[in-house]
Protein backbone atom coordinates (compact mmCIF):
# COMPACT_ATOMS: atom_id res chain seq x y z
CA UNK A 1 105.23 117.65 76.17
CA UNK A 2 108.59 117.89 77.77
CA UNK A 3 109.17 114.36 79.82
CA UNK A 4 106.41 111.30 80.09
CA UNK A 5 106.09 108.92 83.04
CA UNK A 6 106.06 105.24 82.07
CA UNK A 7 105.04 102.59 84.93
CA UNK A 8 104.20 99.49 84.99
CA UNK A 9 103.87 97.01 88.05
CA UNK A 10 106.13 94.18 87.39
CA UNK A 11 109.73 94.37 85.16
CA UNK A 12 107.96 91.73 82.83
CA UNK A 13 105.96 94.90 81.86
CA UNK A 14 108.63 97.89 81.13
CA UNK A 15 111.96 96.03 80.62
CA UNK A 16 112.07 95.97 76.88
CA UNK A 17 111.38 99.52 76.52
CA UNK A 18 113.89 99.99 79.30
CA UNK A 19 116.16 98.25 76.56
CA UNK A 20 115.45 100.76 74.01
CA UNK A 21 115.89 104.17 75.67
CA UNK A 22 119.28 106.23 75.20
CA UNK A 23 121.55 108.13 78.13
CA UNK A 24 119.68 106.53 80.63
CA UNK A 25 120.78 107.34 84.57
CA UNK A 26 118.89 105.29 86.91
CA UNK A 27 117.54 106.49 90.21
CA UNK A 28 116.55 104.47 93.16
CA UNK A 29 113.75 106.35 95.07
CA UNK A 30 111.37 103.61 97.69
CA UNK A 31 113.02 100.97 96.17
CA UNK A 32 112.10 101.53 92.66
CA UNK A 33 114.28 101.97 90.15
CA UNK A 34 113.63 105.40 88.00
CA UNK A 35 114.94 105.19 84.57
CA UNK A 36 115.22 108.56 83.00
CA UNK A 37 116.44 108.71 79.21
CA UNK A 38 115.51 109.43 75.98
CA UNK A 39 113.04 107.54 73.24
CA UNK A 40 113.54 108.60 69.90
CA UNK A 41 114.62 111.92 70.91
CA UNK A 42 111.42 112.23 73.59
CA UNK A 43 112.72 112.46 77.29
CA UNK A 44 110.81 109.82 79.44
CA UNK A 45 111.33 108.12 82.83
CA UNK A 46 109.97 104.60 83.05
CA UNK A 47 109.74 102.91 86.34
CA UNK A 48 108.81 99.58 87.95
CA UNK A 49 106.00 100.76 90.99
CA UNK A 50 105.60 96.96 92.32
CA UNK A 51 102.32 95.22 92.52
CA UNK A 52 99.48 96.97 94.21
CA UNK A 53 98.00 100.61 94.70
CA UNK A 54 99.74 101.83 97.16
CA UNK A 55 102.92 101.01 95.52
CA UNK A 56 101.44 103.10 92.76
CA UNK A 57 100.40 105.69 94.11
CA UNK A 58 103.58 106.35 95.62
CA UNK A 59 105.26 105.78 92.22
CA UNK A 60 102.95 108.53 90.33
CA UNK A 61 103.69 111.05 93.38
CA UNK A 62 108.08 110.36 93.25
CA UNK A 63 107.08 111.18 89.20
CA UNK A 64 105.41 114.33 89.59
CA UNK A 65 107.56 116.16 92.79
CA UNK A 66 110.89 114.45 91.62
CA UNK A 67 110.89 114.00 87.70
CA UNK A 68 108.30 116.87 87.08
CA UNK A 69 106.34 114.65 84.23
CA UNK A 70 103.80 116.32 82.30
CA UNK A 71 102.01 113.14 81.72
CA UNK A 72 102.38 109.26 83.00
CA UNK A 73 100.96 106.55 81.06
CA UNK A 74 100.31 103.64 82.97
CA UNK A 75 101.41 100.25 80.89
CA UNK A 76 100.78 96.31 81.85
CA UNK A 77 98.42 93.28 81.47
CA UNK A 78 94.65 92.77 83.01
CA UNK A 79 92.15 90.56 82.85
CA UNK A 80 89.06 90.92 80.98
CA UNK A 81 85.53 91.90 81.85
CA UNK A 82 84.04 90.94 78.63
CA UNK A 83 83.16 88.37 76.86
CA UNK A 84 84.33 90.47 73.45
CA UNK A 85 87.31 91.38 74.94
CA UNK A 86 89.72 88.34 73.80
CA UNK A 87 93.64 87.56 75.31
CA UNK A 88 96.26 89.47 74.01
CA UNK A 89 93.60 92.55 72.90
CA UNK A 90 94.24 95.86 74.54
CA UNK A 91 91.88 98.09 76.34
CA UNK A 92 92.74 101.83 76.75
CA UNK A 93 91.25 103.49 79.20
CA UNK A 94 87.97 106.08 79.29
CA UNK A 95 88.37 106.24 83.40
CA UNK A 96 89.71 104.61 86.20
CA UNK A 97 87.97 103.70 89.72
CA UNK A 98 88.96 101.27 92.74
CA UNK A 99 86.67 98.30 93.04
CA UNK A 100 87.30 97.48 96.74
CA UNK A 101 87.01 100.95 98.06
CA UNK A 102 83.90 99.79 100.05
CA UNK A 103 82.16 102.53 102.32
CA UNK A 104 78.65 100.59 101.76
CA UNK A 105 78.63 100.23 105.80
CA UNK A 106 78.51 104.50 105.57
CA UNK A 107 75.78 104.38 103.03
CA UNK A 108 78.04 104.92 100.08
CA UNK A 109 77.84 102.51 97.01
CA UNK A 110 80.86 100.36 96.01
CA UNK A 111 83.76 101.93 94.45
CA UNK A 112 82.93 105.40 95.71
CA UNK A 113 85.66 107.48 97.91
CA UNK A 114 84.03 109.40 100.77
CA UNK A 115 84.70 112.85 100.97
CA UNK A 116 86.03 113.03 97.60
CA UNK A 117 84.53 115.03 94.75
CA UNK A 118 85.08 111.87 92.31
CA UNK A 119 85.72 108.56 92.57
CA UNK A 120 85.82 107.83 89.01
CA UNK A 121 88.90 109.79 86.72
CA UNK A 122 88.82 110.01 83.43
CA UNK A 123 91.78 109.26 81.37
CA UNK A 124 92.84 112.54 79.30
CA UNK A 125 91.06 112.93 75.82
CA UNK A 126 94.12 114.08 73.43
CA UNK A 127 96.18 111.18 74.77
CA UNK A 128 93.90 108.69 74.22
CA UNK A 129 93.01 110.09 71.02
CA UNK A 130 96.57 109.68 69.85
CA UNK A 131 96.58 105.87 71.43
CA UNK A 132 93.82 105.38 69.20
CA UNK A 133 95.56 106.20 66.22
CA UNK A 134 98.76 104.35 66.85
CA UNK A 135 96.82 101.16 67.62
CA UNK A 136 94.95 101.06 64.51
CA UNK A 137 98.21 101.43 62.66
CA UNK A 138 100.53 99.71 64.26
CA UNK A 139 98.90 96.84 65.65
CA UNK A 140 95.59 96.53 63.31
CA UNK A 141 95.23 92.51 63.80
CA UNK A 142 95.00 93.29 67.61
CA UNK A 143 91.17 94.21 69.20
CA UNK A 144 91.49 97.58 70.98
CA UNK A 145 88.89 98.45 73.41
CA UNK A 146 88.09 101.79 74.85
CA UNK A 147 86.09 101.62 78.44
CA UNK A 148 86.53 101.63 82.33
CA UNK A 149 89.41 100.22 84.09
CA UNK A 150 88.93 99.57 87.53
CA UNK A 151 91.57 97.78 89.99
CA UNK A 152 92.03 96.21 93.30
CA UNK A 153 94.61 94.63 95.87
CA UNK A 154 93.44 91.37 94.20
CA UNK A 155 93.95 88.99 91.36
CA UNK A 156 90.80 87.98 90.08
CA UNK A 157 90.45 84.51 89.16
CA UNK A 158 86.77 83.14 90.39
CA UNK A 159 84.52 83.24 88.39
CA UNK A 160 82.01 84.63 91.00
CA UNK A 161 83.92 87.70 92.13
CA UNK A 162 84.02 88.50 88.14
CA UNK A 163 80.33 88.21 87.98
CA UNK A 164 80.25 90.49 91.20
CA UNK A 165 82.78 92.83 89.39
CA UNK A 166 80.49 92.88 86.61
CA UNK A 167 77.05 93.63 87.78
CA UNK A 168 78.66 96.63 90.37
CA UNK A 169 80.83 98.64 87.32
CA UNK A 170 80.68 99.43 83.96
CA UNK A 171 84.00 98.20 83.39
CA UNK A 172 86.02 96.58 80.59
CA UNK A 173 89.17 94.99 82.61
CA UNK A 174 90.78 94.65 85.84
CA UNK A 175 94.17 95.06 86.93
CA UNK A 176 95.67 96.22 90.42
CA UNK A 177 97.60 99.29 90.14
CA UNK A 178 95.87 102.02 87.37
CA UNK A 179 92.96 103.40 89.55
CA UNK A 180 95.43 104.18 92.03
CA UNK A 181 97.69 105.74 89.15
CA UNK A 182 94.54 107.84 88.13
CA UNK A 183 93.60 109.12 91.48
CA UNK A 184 97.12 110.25 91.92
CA UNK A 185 97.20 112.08 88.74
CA UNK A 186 94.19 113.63 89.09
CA UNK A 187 94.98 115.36 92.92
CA UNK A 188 98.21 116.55 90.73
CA UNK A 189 96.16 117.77 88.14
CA UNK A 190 98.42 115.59 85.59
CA UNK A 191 97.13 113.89 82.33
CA UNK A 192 97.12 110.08 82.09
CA UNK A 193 95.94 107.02 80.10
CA UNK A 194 95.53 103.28 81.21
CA UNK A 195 97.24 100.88 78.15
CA UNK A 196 96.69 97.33 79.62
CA UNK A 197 97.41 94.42 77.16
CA UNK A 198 94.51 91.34 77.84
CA UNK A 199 96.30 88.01 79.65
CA UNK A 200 93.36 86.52 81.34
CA UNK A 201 89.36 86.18 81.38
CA UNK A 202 89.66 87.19 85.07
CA UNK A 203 87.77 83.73 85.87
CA UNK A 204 89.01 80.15 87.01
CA UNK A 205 91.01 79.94 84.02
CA UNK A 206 93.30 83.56 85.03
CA UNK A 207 96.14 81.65 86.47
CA UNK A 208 96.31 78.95 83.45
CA UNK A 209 96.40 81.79 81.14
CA UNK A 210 98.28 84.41 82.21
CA UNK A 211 101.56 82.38 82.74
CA UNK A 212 100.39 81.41 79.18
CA UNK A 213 99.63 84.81 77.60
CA UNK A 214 101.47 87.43 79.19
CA UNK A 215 104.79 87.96 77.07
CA UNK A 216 102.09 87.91 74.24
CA UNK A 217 100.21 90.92 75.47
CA UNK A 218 103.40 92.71 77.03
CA UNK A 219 104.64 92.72 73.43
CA UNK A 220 101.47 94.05 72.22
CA UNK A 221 101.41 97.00 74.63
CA UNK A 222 105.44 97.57 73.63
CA UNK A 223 104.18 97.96 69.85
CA UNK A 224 101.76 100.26 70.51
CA UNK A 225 104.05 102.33 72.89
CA UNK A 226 106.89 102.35 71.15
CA UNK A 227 104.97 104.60 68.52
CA UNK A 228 102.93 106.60 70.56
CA UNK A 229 105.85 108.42 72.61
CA UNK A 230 107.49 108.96 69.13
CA UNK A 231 104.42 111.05 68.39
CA UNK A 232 103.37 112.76 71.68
């Protein structure tokens, strides 16, 4: 693999690894800022999309037709679906699918994209693979959990739109940004994986904990990156 994509939503999410790269030039494409450099020798570009899927999407296109990327990894926090799934464990991701795509009024069932082939992309198998390696080495006190991410232009903290979340996907977290990520990728025929680091239960208690648990969860995801692009 030649050059990775790196995004993640917020700066809270990619700064510190922004700290770590070498010859970095910066790049300011739709007002994000595209940091291209190296990481231990491996080329990457790591970028700050914003908040939201179209912001994403965007992102993931300006990384394949500008940067060229042969993969893009998308990095950040999420709230959990599970009860086994604790704060500050990480889920990597099987697939990816939008929650509030919602074509029911067509006939279609929740989270399905009309006139697409898919609506649900799966994360490639040889990077996950290799995710799943570096976790159990490099962060073995954390839980890592392999499953469904799905997102949404919302932050879920009722503890009825969980339960609706819940009982509609077979999904391990939610987030706002990766499904978007994924569909991208997948029109551009482009390998990705989902790393999101656990910062809420996605229920009354999300905005309490978040503010709480984030920078413990970023720095969980920053472990387990930090040694994956050595290896990829």
């Amino acid at each position: 693999m030649k050059r990775l994509g790196i995004i993640g939503a917020m700066d809270e999410e990619v700064h510190i690894l922004k700290g770590m790269m070498q010859d970095v030039s910066v790049e300011t494409i739709a007002s994000m800022e595209f940091n291209k450099g190296l990481f231990h020798g491996k080329e990457i570009v790591v970028v700050r999309s914003g908040i939201g899927k179209v912001n994403a999407a965007i992102c993931t296109q300006i990384l394949v037709d500008r940067y060229h990327v042969d993969a893009v990894v998308n990095t950040g926090v999420a709230g959990s679906l599970r009860n086994e799934i604790d704060i500050a464990d990480i889920v990597l991701s099987t697939d990816a699918q939008q929650h509030d795509m919602d074509a029911t009024g067509f006939g279609y069932d929740l989270g399905i994209i009309p006139r697409m082939e898919r609506s649900v992309f799966e994360a490639d198998r040889a990077l996950l693979e290799l995710a799943q390696s570096v976790c159990a080495e490099v962060i073995p006190e954390v839980g890592v959990h392999t499953g469904r991410v799905i997102s949404g232009d919302q932050f879920i903290s009722d503890g009825k739109k969980k339960e609706e979340l819940v009982s509609n996907f077979d999904a391990y977290c939610t987030e706002m940004e990766g499904a978007a990520i994924a569909q991208t990728a997948y029109l551009n025929n482009l390998p990705f994986l989902i790393i999101r680091a656990i910062s809420d239960k996605a229920d009354h208690s999300a905005e309490m904990t978040y503010s709480e648990f984030e920078e413990i969860a970023i720095k969980n995801t920053v472990k387990l990156l930090s040694e994956f692009i050595k290896r990829i």
